[in-house]
Protein backbone atom coordinates (compact mmCIF):
# COMPACT_ATOMS: atom_id res chain seq x y z
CA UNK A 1 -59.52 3.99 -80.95
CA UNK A 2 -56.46 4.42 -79.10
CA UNK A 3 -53.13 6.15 -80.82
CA UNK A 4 -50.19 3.99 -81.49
CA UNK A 5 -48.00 4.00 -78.50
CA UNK A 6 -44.75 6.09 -78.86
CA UNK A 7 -41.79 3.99 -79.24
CA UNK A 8 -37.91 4.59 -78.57
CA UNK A 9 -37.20 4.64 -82.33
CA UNK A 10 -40.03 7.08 -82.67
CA UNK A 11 -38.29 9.93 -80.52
CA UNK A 12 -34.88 8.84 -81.97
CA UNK A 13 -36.05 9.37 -85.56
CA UNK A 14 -37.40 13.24 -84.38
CA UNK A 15 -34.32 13.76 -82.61
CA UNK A 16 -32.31 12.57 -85.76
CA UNK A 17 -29.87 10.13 -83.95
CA UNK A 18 -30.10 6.07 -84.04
CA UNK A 19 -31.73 4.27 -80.97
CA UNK A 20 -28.96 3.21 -78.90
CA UNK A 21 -27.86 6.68 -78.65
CA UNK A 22 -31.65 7.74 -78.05
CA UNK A 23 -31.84 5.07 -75.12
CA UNK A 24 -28.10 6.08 -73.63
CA UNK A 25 -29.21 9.44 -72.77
CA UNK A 26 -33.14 8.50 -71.85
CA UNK A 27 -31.74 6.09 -69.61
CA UNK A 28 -28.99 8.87 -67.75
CA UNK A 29 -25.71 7.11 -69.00
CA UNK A 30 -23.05 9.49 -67.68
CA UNK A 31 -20.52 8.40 -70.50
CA UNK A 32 -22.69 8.87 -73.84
CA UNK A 33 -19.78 11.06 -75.72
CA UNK A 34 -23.31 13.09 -77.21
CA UNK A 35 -23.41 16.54 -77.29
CA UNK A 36 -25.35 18.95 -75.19
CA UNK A 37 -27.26 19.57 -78.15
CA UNK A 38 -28.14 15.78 -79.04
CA UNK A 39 -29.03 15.17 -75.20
CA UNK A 40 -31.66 18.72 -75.33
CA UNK A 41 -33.39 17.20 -78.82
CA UNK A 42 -33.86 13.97 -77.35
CA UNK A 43 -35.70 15.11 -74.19
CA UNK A 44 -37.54 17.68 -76.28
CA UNK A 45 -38.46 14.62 -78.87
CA UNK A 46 -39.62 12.71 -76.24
CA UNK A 47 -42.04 15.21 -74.33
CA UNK A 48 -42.88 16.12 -77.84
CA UNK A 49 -44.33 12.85 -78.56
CA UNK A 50 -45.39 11.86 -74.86
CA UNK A 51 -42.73 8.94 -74.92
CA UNK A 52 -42.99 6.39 -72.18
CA UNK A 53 -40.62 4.09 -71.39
CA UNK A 54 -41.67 0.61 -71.89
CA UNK A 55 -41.07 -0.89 -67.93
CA UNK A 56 -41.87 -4.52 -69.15
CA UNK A 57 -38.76 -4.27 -71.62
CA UNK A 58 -36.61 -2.41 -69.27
CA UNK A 59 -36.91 -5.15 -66.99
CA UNK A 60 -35.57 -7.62 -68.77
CA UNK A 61 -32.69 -5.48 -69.57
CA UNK A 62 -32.13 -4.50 -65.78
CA UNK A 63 -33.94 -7.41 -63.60
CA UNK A 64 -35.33 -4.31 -62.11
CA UNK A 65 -39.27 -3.54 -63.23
CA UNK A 66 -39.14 -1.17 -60.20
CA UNK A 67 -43.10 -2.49 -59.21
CA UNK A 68 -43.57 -3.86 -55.36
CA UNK A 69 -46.19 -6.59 -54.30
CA UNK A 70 -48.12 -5.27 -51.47
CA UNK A 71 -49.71 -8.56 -50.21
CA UNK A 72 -51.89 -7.89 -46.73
CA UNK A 73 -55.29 -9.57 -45.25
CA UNK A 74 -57.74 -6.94 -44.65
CA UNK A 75 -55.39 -3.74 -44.89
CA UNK A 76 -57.01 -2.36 -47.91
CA UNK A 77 -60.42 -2.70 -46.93
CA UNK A 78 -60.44 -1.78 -43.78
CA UNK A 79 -60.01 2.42 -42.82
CA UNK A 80 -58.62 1.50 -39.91
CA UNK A 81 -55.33 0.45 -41.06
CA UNK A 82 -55.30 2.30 -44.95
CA UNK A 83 -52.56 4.30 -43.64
CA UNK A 84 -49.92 1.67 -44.07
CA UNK A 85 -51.03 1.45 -47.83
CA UNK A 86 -50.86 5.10 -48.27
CA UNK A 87 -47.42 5.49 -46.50
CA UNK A 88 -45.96 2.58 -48.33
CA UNK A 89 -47.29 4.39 -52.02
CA UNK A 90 -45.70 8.02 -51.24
CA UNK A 91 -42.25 6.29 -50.16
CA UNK A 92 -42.50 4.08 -53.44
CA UNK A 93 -43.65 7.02 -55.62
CA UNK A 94 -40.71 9.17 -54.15
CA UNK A 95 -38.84 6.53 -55.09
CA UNK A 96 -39.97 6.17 -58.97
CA UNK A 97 -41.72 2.83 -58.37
CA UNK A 98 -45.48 1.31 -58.50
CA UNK A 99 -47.46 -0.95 -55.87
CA UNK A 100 -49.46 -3.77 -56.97
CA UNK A 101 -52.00 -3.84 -54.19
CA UNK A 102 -53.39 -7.94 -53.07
CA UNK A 103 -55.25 -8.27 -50.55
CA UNK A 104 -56.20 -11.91 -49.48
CA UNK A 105 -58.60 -11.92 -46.28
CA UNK A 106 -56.07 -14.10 -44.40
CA UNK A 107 -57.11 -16.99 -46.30
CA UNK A 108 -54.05 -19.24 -47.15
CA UNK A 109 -55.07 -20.64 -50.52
CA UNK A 110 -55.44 -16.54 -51.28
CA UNK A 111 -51.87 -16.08 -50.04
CA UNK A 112 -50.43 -18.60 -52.00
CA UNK A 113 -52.20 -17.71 -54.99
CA UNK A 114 -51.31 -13.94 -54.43
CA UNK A 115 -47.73 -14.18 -54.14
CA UNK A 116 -47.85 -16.44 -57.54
CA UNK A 117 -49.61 -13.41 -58.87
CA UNK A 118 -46.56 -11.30 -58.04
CA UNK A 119 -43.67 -13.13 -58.70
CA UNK A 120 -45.45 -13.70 -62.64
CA UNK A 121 -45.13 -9.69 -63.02
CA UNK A 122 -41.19 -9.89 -61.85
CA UNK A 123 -41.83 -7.14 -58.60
CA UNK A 124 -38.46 -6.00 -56.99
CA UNK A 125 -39.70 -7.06 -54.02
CA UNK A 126 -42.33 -7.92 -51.68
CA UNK A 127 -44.19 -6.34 -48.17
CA UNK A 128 -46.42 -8.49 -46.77
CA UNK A 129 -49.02 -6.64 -44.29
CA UNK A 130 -51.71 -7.18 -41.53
CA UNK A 131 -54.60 -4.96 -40.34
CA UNK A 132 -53.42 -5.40 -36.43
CA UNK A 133 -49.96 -6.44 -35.63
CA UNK A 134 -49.12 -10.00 -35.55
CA UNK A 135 -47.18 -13.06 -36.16
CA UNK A 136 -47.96 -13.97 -39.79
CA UNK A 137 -47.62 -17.24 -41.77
CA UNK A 138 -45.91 -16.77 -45.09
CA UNK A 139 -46.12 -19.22 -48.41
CA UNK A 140 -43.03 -20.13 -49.66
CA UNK A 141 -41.49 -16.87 -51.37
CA UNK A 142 -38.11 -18.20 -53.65
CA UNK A 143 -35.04 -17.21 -52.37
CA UNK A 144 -33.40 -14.17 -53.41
CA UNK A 145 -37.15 -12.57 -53.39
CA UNK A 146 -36.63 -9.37 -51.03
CA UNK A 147 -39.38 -9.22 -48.10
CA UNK A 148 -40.00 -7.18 -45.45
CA UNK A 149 -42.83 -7.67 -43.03
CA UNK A 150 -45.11 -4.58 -41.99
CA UNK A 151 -47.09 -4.66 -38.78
CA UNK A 152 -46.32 -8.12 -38.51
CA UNK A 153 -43.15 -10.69 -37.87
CA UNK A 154 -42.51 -14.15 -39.36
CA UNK A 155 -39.65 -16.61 -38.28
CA UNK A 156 -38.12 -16.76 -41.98
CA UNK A 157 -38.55 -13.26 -42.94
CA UNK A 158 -36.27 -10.92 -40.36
CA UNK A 159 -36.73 -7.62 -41.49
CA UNK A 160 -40.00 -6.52 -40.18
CA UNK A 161 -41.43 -2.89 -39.34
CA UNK A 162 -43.68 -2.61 -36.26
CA UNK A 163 -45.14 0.06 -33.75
CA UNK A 164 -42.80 0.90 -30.56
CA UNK A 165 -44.88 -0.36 -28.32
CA UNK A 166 -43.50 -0.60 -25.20
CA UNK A 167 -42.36 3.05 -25.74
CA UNK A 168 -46.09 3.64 -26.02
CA UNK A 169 -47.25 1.75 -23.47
CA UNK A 170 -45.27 3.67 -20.52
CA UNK A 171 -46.41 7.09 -22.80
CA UNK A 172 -49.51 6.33 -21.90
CA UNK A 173 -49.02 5.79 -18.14
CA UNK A 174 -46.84 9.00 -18.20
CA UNK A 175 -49.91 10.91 -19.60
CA UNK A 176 -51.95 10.11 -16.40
CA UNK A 177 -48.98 10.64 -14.04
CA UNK A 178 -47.71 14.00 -14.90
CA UNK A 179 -51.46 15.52 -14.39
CA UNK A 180 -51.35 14.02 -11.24
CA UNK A 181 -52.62 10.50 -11.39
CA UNK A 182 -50.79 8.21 -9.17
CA UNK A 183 -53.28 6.23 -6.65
CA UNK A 184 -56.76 5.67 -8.12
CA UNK A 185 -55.78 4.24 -12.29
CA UNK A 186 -57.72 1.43 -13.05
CA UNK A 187 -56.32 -0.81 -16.27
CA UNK A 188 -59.30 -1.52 -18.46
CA UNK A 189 -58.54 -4.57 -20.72
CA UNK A 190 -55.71 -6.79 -19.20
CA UNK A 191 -55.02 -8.25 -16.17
CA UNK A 192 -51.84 -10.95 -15.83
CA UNK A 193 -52.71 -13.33 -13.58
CA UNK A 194 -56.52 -14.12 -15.17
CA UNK A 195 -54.72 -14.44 -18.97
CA UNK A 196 -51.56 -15.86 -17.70
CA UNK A 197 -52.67 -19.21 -19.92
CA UNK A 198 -53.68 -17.26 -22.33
CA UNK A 199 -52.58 -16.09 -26.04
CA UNK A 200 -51.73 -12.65 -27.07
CA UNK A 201 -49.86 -11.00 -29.62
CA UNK A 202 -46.22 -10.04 -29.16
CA UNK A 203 -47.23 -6.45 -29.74
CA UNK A 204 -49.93 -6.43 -27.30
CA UNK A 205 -47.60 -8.13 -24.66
CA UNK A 206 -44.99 -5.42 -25.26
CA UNK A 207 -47.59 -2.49 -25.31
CA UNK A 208 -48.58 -4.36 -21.57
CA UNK A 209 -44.93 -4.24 -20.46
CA UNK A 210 -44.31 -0.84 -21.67
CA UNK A 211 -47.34 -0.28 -19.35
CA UNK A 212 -46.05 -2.03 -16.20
CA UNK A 213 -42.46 -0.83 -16.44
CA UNK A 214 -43.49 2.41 -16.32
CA UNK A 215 -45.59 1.87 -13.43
CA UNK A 216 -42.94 -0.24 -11.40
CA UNK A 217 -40.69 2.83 -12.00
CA UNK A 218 -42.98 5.47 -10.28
CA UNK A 219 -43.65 3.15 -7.47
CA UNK A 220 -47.27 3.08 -8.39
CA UNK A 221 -50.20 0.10 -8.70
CA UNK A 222 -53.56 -0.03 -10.41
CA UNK A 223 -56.57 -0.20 -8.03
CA UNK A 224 -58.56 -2.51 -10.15
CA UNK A 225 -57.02 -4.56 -13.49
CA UNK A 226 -60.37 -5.77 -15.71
CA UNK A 227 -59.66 -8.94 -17.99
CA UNK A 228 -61.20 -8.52 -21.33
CA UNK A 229 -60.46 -11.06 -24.34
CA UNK A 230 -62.57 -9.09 -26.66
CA UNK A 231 -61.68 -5.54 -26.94
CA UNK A 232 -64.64 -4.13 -28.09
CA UNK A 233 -67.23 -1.00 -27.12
CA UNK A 234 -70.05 -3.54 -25.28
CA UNK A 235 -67.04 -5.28 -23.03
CA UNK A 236 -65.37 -2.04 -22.29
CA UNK A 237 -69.09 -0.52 -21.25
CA UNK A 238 -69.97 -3.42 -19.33
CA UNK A 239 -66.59 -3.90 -17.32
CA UNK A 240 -66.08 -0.21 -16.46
CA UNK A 241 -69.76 -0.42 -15.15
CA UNK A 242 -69.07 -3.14 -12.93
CA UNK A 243 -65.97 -1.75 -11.82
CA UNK A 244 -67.33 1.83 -10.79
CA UNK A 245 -70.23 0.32 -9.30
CA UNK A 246 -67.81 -1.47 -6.40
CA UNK A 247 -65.36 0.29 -6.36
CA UNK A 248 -65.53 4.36 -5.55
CA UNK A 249 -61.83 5.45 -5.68
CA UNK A 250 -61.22 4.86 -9.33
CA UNK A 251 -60.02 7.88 -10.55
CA UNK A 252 -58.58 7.54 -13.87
CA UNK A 253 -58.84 4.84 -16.98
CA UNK A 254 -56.29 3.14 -18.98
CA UNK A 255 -57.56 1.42 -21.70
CA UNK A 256 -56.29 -1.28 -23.83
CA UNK A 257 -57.94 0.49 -27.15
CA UNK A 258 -59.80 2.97 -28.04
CA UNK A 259 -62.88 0.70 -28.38
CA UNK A 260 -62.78 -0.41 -24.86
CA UNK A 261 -62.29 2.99 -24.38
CA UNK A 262 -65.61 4.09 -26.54
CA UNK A 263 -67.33 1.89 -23.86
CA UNK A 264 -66.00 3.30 -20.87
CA UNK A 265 -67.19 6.51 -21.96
CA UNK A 266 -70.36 5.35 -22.08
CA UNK A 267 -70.47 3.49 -18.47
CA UNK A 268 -68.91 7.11 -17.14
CA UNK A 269 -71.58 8.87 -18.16
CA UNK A 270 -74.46 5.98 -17.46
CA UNK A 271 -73.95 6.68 -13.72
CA UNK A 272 -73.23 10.45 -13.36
CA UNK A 273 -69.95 11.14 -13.63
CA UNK A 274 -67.98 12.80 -16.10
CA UNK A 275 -64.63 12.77 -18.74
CA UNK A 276 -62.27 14.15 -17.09
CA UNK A 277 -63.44 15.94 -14.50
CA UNK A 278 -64.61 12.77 -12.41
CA UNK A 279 -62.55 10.18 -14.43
CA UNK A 280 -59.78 10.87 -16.54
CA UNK A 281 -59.32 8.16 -20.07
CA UNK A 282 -56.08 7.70 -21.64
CA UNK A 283 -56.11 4.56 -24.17
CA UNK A 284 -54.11 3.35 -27.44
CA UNK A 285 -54.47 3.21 -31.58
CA UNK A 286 -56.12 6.84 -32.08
CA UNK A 287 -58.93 4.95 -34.14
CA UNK A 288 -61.47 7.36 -35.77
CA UNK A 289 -63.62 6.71 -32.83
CA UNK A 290 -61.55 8.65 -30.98
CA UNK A 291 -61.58 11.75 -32.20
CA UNK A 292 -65.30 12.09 -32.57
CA UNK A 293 -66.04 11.08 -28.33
CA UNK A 294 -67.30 14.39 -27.17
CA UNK A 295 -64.67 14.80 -24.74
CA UNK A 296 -61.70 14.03 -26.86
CA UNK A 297 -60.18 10.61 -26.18
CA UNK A 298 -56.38 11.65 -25.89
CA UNK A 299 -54.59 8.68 -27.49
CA UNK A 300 -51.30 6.66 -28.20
CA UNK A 301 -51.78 6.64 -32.13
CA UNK A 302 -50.56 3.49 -34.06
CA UNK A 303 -48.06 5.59 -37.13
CA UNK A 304 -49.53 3.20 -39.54
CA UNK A 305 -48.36 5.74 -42.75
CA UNK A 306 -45.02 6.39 -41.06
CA UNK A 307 -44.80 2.31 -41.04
CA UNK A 308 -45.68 1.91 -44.28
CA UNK A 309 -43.56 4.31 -45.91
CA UNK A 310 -40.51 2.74 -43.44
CA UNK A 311 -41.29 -0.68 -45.04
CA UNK A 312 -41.02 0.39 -48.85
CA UNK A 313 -37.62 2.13 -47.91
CA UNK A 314 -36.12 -1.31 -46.20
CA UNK A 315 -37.53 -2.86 -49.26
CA UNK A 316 -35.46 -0.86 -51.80
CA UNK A 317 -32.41 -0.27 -49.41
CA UNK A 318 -31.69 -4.22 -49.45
CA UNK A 319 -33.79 -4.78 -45.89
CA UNK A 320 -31.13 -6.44 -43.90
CA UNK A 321 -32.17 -8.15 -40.68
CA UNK A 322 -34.54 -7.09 -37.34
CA UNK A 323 -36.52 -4.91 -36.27
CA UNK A 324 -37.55 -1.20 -37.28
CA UNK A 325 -39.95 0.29 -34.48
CA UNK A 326 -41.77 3.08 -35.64
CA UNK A 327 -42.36 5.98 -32.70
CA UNK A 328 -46.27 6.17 -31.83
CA UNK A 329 -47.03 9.29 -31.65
CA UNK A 330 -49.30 11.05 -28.26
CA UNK A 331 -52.37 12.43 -29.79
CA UNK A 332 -53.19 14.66 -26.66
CA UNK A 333 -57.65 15.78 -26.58
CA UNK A 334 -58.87 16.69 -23.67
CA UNK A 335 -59.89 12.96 -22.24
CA UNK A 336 -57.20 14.03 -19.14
CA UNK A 337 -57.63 16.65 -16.12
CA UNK A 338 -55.94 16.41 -12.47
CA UNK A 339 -57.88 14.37 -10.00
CA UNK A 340 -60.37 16.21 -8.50
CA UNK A 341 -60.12 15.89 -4.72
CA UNK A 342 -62.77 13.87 -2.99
């Protein structure tokens, strides 16, 4: 059977002073009027006794229970994206506070249900996440309810935290340029005028204008732009087949992800030729995959803990309105050599 818990009036009664002056100095007040002495035999009492504060009561005291609802869809399931969990619990432990993890599959009825479950145990606050960046429909949350959206935006909740993108996107070109890439890049994944009806996430569309900016600025243009909906290994195999089947002055790859990426590998190698020395790969998220492709696939990483630690610290700083864009960072293998000459 478990021990009685320690109480307040326990660790005053060892220290030999009432409650309220017990609480004053657990608690930090600057103006207590207790002497050194009182203030070193009510810490001692207290690790003495292995006195914990009770959070529930201090709440009520303070409005403060200093707990955060982490609500996402698949974040905490999925490796992939953990990061932003494990960001958002260092900058909230730093910070003297707990995370009450929900996740709800994206299902709306779970949403709902989730943010009821939160609001019932008084958090300071709430982040709402998503496993890949989007725009993200939120439940009603009561006013006066801090929120702050990671990897994700919503029309009633301004402050949101996403990747810099577009930053990232022209990284990526930059990569292939300064080894000597200029004529000969093929973009594996996107191509404007076959999708121009079609729906894609704000982030993607900035990671795609990062992309072209950068290219408009060197004066270059792709040889070949492959339209792919799905972004996954079999489409990126089966267009980068196609594509160095026809055409024989492709030179280097820019892929969407590094899943499309996975695949090109694959189609590289299916027909003879090699990473890098007969086609250079540069792509975007630094997904496990990545790392394990025999070459290296040099990356543009998504900061997923950076994010989620930058979320908890809008969240307890009062949030405010806009945008945070978190740097992705270059994670440089060896998917990248200078072109070799024909």
């Amino acid at each position: 059977m478990s021990s009685k818990r320690v109480t307040l009036a326990d660790v005053a009664k060892r220290a030999g002073l009432s409650s309220a002056a017990a609480s004053m100095i657990l608690n930090g007040r600057p103006d207590t009027r207790l002497s050194q002495a009182a203030h070193d035999r009510v810490i001692a009492a207290a690790e003495e006794l292995g006195y914990r504060p009770n959070v529930a009561a201090r709440g009520l005291r303070t409005d403060k229970t200093h707990t955060i609802g982490f609500i996402s869809d698949v974040v905490a399931t999925t490796r992939f994206a953990s990061g932003l969990i494990k960001g958002a619990l260092e900058a909230a432990e730093a910070a003297g506070h707990v995370v009450l993890v929900l996740e709800t599959g994206g299902e709306p009825k779970r949403e709902t249900e989730a943010i009821a479950a939160v609001l019932d145990r008084q958090v300071d606050g709430i982040v709402f996440a998503t496993m890949r960046a989007r725009e993200l429909f939120v439940p009603p949350v009561p006013a006066g309810t801090p929120v702050v959206m990671l990897n994700a935006t919503n029309a009633h909740h301004l402050v949101s935290v996403l990747p810099d993108e577009e930053t990232g996107g022209r990284m990526a070109v930059r990569l292939l340029a300064d080894r000597g890439h200029g004529a000969g890049i093929a973009l594996i994944g996107q191509n404007d005028e076959v999708e121009k009806d079609a729906f894609r996430s704000a982030t993607v569309a900035r990671r795609v204008k990062g992309v072209r900016a950068e290219m408009a600025d060197r004066g270059l243009q792709f040889v070949a732009e492959e339209s792919i909906w799905l972004w996954e290994p079999e489409m990126g195999y089966e267009a980068t087949k196609a594509l160095l089947g026809r055409q024989k002055d492709v030179k280097a790859l820019l892929c969407m992800n590094d899943r499309l990426a996975f695949g090109a590998y694959q189609a590289v190698s299916e027909i003879g030729l090699s990473v890098p020395q007969d086609i250079s790969l540069v792509s975007f998220d630094n997904d496990e995959v990545a790392a394990y492709l025999r070459p290296g696939l040099t990356t543009i990483g998504l900061p997923h803990e950076a994010m989620g630690r930058a979320a908890v610290e809008l969240l307890l700083a009062g949030g405010g309105q806009g945008e945070t864009l978190v740097p992705m960072p270059i994670i440089e293998r060896a998917s990248i050599a200078e072109p070799r000459e024909a």
